[in-house]
C-alpha atoms as a PDB file:
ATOM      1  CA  UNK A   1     -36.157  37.055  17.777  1.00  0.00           C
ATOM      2  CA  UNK A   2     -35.396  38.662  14.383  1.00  0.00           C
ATOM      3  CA  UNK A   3     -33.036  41.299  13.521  1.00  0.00           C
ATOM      4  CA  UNK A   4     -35.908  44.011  13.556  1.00  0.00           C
ATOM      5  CA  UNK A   5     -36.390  43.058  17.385  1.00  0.00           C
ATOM      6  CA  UNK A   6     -32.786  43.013  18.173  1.00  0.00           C
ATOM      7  CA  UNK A   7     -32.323  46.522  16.506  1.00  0.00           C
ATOM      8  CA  UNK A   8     -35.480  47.708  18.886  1.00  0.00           C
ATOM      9  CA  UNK A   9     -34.473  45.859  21.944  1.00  0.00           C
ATOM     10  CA  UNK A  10     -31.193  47.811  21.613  1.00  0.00           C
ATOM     11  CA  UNK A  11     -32.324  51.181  20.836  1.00  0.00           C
ATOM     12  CA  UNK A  12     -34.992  50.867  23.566  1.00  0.00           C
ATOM     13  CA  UNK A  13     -31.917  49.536  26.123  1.00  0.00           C
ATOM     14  CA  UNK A  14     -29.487  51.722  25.297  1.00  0.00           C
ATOM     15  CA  UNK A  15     -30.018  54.575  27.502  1.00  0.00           C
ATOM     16  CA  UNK A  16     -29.932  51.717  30.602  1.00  0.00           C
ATOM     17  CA  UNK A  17     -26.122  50.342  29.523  1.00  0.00           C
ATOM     18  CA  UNK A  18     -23.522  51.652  31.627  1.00  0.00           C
ATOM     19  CA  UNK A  19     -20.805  52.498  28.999  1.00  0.00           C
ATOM     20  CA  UNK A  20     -23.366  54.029  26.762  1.00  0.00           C
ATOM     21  CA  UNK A  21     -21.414  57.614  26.752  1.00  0.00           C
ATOM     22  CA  UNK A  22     -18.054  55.976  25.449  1.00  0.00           C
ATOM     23  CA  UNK A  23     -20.169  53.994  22.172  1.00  0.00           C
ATOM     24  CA  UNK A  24     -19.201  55.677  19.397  1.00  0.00           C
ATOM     25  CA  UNK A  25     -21.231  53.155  17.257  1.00  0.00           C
ATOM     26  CA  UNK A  26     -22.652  49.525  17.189  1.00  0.00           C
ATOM     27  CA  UNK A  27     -23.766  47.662  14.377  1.00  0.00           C
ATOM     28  CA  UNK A  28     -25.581  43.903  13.991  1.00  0.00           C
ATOM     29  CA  UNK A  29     -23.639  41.344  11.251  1.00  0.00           C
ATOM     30  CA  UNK A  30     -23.739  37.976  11.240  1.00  0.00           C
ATOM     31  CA  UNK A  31     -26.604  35.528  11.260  1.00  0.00           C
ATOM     32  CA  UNK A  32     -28.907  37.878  12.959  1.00  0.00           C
ATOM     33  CA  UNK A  33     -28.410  40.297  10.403  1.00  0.00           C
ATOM     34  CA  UNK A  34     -28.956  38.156   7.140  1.00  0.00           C
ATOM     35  CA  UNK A  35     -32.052  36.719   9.189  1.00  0.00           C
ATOM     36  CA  UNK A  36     -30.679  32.937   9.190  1.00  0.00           C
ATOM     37  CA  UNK A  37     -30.419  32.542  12.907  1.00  0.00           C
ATOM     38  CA  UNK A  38     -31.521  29.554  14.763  1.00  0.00           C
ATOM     39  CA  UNK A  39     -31.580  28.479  18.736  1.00  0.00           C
ATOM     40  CA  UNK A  40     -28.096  28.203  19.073  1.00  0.00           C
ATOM     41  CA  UNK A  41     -27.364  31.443  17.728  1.00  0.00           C
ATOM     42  CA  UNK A  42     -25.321  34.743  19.316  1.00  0.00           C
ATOM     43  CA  UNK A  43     -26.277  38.308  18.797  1.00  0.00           C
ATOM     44  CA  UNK A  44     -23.376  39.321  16.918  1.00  0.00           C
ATOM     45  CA  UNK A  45     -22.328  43.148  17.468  1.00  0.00           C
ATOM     46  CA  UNK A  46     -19.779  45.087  16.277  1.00  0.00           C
ATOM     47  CA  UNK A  47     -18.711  47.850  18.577  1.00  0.00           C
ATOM     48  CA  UNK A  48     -16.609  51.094  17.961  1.00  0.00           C
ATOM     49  CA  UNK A  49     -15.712  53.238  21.151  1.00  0.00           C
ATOM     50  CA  UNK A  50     -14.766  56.474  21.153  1.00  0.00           C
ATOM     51  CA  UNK A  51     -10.950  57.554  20.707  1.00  0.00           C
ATOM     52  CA  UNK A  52     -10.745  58.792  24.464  1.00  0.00           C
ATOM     53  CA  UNK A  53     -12.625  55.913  26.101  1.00  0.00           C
ATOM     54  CA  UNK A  54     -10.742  53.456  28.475  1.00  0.00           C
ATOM     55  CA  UNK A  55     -12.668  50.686  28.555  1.00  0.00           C
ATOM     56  CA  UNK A  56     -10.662  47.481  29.386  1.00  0.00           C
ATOM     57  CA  UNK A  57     -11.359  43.575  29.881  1.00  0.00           C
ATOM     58  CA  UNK A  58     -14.103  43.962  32.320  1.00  0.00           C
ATOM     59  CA  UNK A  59     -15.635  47.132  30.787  1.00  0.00           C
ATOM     60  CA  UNK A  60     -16.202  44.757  27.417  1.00  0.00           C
ATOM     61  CA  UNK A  61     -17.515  41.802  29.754  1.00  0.00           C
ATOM     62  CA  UNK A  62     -20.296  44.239  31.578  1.00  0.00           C
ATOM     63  CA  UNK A  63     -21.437  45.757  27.987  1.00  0.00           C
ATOM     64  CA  UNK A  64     -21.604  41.743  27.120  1.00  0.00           C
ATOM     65  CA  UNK A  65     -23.700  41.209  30.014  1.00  0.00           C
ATOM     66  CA  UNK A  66     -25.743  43.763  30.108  1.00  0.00           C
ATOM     67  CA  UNK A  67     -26.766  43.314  26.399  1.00  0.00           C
ATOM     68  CA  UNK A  68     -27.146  39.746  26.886  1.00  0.00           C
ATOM     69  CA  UNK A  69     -29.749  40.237  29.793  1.00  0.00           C
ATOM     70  CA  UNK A  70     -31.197  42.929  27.471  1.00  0.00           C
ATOM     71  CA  UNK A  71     -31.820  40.728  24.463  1.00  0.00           C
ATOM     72  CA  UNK A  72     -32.203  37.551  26.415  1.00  0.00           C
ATOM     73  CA  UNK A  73     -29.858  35.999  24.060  1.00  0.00           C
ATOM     74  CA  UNK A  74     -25.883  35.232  23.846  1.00  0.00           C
ATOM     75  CA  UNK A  75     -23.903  38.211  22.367  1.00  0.00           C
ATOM     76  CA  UNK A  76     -20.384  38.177  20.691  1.00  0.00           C
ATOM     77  CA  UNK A  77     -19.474  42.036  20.704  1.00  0.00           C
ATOM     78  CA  UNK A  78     -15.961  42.842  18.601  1.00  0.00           C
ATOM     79  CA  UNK A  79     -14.116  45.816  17.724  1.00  0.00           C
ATOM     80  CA  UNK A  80     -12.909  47.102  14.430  1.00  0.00           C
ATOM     81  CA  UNK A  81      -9.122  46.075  15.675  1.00  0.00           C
ATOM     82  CA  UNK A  82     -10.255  42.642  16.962  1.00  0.00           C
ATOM     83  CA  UNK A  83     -11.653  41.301  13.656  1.00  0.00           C
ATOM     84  CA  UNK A  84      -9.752  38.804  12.089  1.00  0.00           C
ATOM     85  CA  UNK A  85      -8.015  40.003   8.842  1.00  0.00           C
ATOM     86  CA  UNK A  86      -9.733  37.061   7.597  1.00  0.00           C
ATOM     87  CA  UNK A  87     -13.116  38.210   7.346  1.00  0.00           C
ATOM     88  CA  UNK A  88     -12.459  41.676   8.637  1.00  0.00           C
ATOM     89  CA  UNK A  89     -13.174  43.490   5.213  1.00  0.00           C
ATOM     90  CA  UNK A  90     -16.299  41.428   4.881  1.00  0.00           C
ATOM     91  CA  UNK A  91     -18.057  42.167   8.469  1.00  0.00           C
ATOM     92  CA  UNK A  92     -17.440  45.850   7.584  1.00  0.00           C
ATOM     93  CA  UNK A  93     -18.991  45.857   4.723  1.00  0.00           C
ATOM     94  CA  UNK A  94     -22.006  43.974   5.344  1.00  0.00           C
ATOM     95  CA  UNK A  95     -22.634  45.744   9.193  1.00  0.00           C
ATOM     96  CA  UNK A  96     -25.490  46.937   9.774  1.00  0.00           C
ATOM     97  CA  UNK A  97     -25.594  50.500  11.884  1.00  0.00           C
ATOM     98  CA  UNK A  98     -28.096  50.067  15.107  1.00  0.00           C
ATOM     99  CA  UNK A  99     -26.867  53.165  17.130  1.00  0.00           C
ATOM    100  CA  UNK A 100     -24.283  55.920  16.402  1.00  0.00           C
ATOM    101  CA  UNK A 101     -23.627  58.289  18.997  1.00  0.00           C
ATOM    102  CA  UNK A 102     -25.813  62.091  18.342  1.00  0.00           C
END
């Protein structure tokens, strides 16, 4: 899988993931994104929920799921206020936007 098929994949998905109406946005970084993934590698996602969602612990770990099952691959989803401040200003910059709420 490339990062053109996880882009489609998730687009195509997204209308079946549960907490689709509290995604604000989601962008692909990482080695998906520069296209230098290999066997071992996650899907990694950057998710931004909307100011009035509550989604918790086990809200995150369904999303996971669900996505996982959808792209048949391991997925690492993070949130703006998750990053590390080590490489926080970097995966903002270089995120690429999949879906953004209409």
């Amino acid at each position: 899988m490339n990062k053109e098929l996880v882009k489609n994949e998730i687009l195509e998905g997204i209308d079946k993931i549960t907490l689709r109406k509290d995604i604000k946005r989601m962008s692909l970084f990482g080695s998906y994104l520069r296209n230098e993934q290999n066997k071992d590698s996650d899907v990694d996602l950057l998710i931004e929920f909307k100011p009035a969602a509550k989604v918790g612990l086990f809200g995150l770990s369904r999303l996971q799921n669900e996505l996982e099952e959808s792209l048949n691959a391991k997925v690492d989803l993070v949130t703006p206020d998750s990053l590390s401040r080590y490489f926080r200003s970097e995966v903002l910059s270089q995120a690429e936007l999949i879906y953004e709420e209409e």
